[in-house]
PDB file of N, CA and C in Angstrom:
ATOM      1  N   UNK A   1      68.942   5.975  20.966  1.00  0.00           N
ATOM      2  CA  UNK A   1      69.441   4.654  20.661  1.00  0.00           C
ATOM      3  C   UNK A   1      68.790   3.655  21.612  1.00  0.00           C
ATOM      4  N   UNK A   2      68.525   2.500  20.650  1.00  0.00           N
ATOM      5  CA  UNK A   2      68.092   1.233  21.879  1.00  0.00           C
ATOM      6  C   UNK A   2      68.364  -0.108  21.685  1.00  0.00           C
ATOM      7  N   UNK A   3      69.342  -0.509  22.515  1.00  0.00           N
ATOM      8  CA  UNK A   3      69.943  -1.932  22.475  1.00  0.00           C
ATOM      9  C   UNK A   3      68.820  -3.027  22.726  1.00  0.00           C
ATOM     10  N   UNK A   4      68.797  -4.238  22.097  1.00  0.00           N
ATOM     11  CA  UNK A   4      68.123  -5.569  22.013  1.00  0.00           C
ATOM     12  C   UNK A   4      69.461  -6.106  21.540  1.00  0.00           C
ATOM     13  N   UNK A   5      69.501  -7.053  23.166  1.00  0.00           N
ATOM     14  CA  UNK A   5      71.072  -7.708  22.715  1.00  0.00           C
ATOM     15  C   UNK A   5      72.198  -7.547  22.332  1.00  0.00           C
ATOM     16  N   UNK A   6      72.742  -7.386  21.450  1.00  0.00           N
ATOM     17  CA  UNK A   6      73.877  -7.072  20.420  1.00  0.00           C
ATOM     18  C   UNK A   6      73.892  -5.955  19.826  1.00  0.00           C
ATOM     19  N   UNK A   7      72.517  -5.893  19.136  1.00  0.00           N
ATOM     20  CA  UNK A   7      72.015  -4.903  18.476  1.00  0.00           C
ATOM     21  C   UNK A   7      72.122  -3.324  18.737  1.00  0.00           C
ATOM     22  N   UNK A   8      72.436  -2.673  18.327  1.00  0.00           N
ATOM     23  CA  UNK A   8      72.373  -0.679  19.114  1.00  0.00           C
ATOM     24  C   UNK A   8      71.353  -0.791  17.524  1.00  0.00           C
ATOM     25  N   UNK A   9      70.278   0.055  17.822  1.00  0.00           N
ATOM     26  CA  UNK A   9      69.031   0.395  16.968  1.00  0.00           C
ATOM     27  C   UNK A   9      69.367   2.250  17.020  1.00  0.00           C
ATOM     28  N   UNK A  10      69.848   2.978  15.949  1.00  0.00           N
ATOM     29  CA  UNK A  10      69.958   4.338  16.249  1.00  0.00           C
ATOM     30  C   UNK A  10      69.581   5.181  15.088  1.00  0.00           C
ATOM     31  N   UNK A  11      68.224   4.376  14.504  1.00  0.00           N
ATOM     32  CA  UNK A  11      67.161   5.102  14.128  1.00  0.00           C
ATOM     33  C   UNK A  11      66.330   4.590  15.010  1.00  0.00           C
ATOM     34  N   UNK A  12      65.170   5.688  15.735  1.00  0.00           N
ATOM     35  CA  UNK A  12      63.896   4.692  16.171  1.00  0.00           C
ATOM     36  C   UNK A  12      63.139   6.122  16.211  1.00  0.00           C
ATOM     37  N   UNK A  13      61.958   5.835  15.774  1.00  0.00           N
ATOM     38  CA  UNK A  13      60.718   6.463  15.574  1.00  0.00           C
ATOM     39  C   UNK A  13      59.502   5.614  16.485  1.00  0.00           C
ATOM     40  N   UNK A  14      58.523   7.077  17.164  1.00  0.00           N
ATOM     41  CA  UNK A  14      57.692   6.242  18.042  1.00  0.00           C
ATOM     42  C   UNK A  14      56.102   6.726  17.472  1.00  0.00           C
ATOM     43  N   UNK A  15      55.264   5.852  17.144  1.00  0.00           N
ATOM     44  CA  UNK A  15      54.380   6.626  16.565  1.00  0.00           C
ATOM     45  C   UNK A  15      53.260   6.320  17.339  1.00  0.00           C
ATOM     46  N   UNK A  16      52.714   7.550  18.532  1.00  0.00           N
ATOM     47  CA  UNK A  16      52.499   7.393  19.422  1.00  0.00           C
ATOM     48  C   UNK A  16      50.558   7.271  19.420  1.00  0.00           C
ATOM     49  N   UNK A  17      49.994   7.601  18.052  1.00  0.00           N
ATOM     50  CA  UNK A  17      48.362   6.966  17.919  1.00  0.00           C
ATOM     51  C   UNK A  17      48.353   5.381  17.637  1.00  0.00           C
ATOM     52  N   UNK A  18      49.307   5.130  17.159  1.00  0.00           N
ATOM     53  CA  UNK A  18      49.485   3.468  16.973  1.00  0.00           C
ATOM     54  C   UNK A  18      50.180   2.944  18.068  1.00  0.00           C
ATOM     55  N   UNK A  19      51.174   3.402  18.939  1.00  0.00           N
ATOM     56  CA  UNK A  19      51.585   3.195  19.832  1.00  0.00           C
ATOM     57  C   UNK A  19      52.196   1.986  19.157  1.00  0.00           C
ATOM     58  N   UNK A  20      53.170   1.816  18.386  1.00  0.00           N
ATOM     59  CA  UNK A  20      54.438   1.268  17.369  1.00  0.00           C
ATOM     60  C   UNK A  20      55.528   2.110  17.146  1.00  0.00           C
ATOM     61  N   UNK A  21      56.850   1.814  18.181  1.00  0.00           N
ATOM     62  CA  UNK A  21      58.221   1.658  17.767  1.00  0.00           C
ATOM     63  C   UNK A  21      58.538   1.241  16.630  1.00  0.00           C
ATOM     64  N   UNK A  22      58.957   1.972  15.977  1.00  0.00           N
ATOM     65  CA  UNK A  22      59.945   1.550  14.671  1.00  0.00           C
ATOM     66  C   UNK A  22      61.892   1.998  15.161  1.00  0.00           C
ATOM     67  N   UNK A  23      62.471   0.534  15.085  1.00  0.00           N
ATOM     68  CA  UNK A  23      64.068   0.711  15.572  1.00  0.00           C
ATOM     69  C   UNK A  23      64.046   0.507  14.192  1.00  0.00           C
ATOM     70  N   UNK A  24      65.178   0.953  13.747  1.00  0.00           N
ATOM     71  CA  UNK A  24      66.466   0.851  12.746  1.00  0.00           C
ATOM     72  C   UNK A  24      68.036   0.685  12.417  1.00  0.00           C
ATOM     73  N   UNK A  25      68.999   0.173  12.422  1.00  0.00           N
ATOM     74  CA  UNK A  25      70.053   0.087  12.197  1.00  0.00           C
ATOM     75  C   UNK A  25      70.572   0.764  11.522  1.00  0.00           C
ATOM     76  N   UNK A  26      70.737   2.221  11.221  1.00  0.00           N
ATOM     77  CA  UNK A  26      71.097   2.684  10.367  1.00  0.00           C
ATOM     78  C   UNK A  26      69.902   3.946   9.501  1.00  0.00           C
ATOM     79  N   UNK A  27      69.983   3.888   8.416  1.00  0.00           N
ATOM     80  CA  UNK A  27      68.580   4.832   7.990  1.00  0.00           C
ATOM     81  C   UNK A  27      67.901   3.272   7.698  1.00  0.00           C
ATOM     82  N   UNK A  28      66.657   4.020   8.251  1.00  0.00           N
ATOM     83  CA  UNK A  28      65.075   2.421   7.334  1.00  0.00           C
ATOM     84  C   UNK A  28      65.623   2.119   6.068  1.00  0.00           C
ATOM     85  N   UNK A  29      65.903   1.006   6.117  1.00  0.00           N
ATOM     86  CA  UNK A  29      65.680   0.313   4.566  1.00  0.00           C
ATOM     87  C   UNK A  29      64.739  -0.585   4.262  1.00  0.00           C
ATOM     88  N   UNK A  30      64.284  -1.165   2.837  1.00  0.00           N
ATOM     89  CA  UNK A  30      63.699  -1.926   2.748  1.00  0.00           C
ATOM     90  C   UNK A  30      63.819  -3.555   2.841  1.00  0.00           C
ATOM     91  N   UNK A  31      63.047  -4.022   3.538  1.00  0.00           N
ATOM     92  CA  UNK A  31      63.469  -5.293   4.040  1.00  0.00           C
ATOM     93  C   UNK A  31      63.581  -6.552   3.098  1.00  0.00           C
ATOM     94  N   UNK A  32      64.468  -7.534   3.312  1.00  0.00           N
ATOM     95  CA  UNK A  32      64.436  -8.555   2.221  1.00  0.00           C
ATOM     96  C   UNK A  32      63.619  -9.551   3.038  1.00  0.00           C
ATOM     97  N   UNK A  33      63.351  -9.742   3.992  1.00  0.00           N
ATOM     98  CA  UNK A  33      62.575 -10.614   4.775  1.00  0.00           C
ATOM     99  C   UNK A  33      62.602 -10.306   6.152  1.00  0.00           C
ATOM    100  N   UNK A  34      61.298 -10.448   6.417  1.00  0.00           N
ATOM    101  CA  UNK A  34      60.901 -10.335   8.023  1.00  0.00           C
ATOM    102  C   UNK A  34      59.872 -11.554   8.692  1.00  0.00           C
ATOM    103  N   UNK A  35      60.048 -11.841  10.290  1.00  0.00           N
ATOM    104  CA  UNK A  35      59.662 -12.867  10.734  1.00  0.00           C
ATOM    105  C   UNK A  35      58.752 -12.018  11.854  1.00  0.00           C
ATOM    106  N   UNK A  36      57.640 -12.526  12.433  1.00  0.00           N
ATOM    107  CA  UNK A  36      56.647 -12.453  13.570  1.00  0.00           C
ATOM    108  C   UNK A  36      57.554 -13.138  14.868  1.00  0.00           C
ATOM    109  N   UNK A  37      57.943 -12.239  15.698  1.00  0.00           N
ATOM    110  CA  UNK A  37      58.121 -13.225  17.155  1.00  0.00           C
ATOM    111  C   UNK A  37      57.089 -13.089  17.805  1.00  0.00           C
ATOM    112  N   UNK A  38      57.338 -13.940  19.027  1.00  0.00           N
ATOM    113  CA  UNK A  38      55.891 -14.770  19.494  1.00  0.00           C
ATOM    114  C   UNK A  38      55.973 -13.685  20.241  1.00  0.00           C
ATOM    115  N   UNK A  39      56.263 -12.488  20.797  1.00  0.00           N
ATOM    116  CA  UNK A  39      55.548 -11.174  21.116  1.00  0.00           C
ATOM    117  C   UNK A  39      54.980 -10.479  20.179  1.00  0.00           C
ATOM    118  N   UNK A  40      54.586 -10.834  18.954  1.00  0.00           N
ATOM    119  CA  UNK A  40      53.922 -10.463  18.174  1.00  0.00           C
ATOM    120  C   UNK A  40      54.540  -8.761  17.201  1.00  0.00           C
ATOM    121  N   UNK A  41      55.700  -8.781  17.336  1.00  0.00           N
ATOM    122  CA  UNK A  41      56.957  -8.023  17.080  1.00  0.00           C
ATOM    123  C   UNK A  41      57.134  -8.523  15.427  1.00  0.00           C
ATOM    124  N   UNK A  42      57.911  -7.617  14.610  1.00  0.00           N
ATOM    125  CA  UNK A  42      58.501  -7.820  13.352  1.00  0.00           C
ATOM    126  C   UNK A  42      59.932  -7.669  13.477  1.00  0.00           C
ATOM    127  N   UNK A  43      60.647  -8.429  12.847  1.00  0.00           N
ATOM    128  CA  UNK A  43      62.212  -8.446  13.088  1.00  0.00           C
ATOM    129  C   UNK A  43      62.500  -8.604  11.498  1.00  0.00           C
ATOM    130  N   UNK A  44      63.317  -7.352  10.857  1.00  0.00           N
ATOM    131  CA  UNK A  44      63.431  -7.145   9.433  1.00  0.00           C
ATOM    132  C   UNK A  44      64.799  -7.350   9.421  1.00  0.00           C
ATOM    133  N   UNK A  45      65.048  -8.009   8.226  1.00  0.00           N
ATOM    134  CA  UNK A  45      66.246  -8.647   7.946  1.00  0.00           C
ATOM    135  C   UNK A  45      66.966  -8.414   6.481  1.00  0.00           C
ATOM    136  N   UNK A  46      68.042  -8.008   6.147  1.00  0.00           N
ATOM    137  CA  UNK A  46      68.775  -7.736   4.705  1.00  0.00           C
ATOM    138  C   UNK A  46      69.156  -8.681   3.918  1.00  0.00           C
ATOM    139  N   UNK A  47      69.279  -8.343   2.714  1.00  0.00           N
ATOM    140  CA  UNK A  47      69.304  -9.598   1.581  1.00  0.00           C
ATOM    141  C   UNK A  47      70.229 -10.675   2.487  1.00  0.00           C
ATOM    142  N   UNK A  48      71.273 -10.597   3.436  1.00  0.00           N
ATOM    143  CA  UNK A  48      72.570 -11.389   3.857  1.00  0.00           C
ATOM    144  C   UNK A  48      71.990 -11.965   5.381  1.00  0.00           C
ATOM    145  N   UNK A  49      70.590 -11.686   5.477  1.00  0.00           N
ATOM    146  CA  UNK A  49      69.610 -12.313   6.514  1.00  0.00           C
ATOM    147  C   UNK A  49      70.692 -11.459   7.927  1.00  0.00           C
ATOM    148  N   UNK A  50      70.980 -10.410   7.494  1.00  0.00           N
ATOM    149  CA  UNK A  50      71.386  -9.590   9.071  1.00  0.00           C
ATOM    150  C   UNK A  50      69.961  -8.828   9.300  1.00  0.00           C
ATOM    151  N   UNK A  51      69.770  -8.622  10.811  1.00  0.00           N
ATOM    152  CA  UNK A  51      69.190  -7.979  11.192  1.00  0.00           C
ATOM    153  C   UNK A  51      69.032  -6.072  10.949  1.00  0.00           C
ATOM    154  N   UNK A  52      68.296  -5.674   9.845  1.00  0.00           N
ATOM    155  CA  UNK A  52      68.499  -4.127  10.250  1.00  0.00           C
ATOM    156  C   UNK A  52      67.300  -3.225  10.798  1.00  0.00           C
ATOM    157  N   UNK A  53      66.210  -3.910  11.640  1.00  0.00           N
ATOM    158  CA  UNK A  53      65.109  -3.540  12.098  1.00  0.00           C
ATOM    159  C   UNK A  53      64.346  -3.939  13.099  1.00  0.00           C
ATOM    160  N   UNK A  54      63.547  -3.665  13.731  1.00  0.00           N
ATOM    161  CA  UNK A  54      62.730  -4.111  14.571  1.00  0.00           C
ATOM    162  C   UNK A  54      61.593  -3.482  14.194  1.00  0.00           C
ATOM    163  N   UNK A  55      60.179  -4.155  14.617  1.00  0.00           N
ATOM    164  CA  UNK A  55      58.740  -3.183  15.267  1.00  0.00           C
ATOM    165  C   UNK A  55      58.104  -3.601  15.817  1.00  0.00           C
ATOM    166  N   UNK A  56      57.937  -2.543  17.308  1.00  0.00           N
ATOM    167  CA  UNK A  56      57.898  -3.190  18.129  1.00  0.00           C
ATOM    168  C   UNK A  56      56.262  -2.727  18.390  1.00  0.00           C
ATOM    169  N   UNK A  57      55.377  -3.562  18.247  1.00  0.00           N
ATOM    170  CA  UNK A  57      53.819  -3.442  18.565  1.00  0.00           C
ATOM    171  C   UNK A  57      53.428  -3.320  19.589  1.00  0.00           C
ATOM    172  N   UNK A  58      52.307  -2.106  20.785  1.00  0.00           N
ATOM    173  CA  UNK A  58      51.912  -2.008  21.301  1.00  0.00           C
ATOM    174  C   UNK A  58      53.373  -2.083  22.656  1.00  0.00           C
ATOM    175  N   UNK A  59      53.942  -1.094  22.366  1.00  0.00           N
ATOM    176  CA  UNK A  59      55.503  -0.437  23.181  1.00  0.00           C
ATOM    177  C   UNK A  59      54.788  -0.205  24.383  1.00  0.00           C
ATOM    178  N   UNK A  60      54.504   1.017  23.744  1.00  0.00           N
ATOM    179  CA  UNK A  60      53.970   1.773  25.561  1.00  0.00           C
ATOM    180  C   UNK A  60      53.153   0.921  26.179  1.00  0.00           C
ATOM    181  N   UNK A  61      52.307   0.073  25.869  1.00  0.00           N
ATOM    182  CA  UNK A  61      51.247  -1.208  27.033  1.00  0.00           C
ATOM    183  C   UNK A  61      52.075  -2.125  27.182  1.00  0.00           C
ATOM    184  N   UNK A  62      53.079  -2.500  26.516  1.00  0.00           N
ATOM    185  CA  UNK A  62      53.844  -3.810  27.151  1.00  0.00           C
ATOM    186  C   UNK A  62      54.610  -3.102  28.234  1.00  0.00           C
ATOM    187  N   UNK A  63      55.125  -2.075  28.188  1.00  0.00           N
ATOM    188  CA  UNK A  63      56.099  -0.867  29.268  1.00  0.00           C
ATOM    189  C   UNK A  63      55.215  -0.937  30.494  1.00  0.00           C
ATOM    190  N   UNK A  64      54.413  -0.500  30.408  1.00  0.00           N
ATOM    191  CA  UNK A  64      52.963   0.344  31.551  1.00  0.00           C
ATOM    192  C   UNK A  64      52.433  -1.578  31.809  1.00  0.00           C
ATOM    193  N   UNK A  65      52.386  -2.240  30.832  1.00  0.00           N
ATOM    194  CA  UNK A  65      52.061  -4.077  31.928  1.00  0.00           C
ATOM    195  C   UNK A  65      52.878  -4.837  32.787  1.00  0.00           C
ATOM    196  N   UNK A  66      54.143  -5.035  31.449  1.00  0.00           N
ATOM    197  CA  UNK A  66      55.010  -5.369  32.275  1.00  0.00           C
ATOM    198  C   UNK A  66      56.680  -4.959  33.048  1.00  0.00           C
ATOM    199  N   UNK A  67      56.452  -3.688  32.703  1.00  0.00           N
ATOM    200  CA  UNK A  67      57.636  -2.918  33.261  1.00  0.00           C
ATOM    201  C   UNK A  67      58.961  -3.084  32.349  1.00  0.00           C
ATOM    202  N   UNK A  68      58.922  -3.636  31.421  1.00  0.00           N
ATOM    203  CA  UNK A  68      60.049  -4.487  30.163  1.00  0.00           C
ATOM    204  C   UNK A  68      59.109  -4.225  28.545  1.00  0.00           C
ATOM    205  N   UNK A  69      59.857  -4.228  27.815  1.00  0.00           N
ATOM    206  CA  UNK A  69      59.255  -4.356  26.348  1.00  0.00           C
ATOM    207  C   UNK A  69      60.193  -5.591  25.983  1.00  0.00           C
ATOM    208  N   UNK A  70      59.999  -7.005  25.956  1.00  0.00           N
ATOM    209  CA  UNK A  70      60.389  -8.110  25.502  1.00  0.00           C
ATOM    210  C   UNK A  70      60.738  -8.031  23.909  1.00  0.00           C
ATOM    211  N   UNK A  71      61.305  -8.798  23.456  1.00  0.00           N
ATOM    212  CA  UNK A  71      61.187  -8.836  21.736  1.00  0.00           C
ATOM    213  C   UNK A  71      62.541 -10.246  21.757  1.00  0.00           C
ATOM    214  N   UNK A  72      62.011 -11.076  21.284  1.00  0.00           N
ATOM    215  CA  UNK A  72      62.177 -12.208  21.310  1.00  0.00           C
ATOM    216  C   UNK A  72      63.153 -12.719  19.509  1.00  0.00           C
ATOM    217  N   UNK A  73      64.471 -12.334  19.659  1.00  0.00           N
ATOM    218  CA  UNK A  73      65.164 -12.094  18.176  1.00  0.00           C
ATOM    219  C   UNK A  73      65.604 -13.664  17.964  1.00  0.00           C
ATOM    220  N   UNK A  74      65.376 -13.674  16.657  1.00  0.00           N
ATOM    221  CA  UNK A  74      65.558 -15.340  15.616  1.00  0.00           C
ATOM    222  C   UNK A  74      66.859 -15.063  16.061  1.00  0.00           C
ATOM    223  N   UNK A  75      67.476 -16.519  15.487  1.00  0.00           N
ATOM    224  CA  UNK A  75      68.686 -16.684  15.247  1.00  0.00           C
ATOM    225  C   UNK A  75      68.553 -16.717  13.783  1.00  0.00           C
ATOM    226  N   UNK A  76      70.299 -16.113  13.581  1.00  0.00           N
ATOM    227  CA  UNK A  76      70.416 -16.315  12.270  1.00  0.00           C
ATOM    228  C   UNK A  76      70.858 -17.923  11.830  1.00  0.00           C
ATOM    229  N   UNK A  77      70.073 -17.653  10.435  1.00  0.00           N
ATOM    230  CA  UNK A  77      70.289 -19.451  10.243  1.00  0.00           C
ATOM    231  C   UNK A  77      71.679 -19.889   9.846  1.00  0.00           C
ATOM    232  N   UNK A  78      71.569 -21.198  10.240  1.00  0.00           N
ATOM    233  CA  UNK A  78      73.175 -21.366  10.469  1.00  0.00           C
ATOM    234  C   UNK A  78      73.263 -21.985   8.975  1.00  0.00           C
ATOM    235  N   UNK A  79      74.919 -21.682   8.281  1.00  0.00           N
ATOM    236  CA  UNK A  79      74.971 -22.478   7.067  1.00  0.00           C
ATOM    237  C   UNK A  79      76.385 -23.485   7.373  1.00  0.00           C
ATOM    238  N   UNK A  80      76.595 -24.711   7.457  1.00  0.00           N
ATOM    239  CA  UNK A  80      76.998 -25.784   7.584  1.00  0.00           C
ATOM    240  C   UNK A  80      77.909 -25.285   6.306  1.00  0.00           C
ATOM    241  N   UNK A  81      79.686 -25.414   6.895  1.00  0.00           N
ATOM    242  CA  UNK A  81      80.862 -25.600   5.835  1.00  0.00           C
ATOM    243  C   UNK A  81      80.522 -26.540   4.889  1.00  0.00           C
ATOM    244  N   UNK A  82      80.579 -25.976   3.135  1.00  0.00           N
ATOM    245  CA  UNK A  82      80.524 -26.721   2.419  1.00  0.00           C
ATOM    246  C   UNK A  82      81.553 -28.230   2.412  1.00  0.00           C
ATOM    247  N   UNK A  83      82.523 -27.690   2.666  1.00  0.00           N
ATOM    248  CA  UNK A  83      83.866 -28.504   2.353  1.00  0.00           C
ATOM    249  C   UNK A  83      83.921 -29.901   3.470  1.00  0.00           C
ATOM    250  N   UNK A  84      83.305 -29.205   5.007  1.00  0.00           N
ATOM    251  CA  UNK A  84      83.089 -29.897   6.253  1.00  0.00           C
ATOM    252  C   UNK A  84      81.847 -31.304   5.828  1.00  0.00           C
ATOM    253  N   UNK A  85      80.463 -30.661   4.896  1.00  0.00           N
ATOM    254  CA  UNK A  85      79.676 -31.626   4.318  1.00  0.00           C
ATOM    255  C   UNK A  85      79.971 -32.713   4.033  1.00  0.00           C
ATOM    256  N   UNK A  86      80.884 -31.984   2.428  1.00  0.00           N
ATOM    257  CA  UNK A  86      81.246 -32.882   1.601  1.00  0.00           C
ATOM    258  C   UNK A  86      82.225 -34.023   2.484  1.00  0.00           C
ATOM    259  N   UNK A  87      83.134 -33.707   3.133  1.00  0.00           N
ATOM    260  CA  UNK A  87      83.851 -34.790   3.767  1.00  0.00           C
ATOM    261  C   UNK A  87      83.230 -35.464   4.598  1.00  0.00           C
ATOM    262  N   UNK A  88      82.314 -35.464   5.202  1.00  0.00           N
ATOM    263  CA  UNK A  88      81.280 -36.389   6.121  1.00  0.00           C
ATOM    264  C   UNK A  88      80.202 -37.204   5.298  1.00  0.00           C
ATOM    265  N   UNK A  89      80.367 -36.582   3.885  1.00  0.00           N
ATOM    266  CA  UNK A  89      79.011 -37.507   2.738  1.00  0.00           C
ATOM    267  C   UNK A  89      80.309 -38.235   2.181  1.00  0.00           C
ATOM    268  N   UNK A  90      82.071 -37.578   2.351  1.00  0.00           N
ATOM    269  CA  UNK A  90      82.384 -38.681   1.455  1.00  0.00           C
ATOM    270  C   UNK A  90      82.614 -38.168   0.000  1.00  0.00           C
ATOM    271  N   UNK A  91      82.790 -36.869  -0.771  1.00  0.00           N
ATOM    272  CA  UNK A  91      81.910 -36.513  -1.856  1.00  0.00           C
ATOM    273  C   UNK A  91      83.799 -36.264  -1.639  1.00  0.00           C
TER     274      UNK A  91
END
């Protein structure tokens, strides 16, 4: 298992000629959308934009450079109360 934040990841596969971590939340699923963080990382996300993945690029050299493997997680996007809107437009 490997925590990023909040997160417990307790699938993870290390595939050690590519030297790419694959975390999972659960068993791998297929992703409904994924984003690039500026560590150059994939952060896979479910139709309901939760997090159920990570991959983490070039693991073991970020470990062996900088003593840390960084991974830099989005926020989830925020959705503004419909009802809260409408009463501030007035509607």
């Amino acid at each position: 298992m490997i925590h990023l934040a909040s997160y417990a990841f307790d699938h993870v596969v290390y595939d050690s000629e590519g030297d790419v971590l694959y975390l999972s939340i659960g068993a791998p699923q297929p992703a409904a959308d994924a984003v690039e963080t500026p560590e150059g990382h994939a952060v896979r996300f479910d139709e309901k934009h939760e997090v159920i993945g990570v991959t983490i690029v070039s693991a073991k050299w970020w470990l062996e450079k900088d003593g840390e493997v960084k991974v830099t997680l989005p926020a989830a996007p925020a959705v503004a109360d419909r009802r809260e809107v409408e009463a501030a437009l007035a509607i």
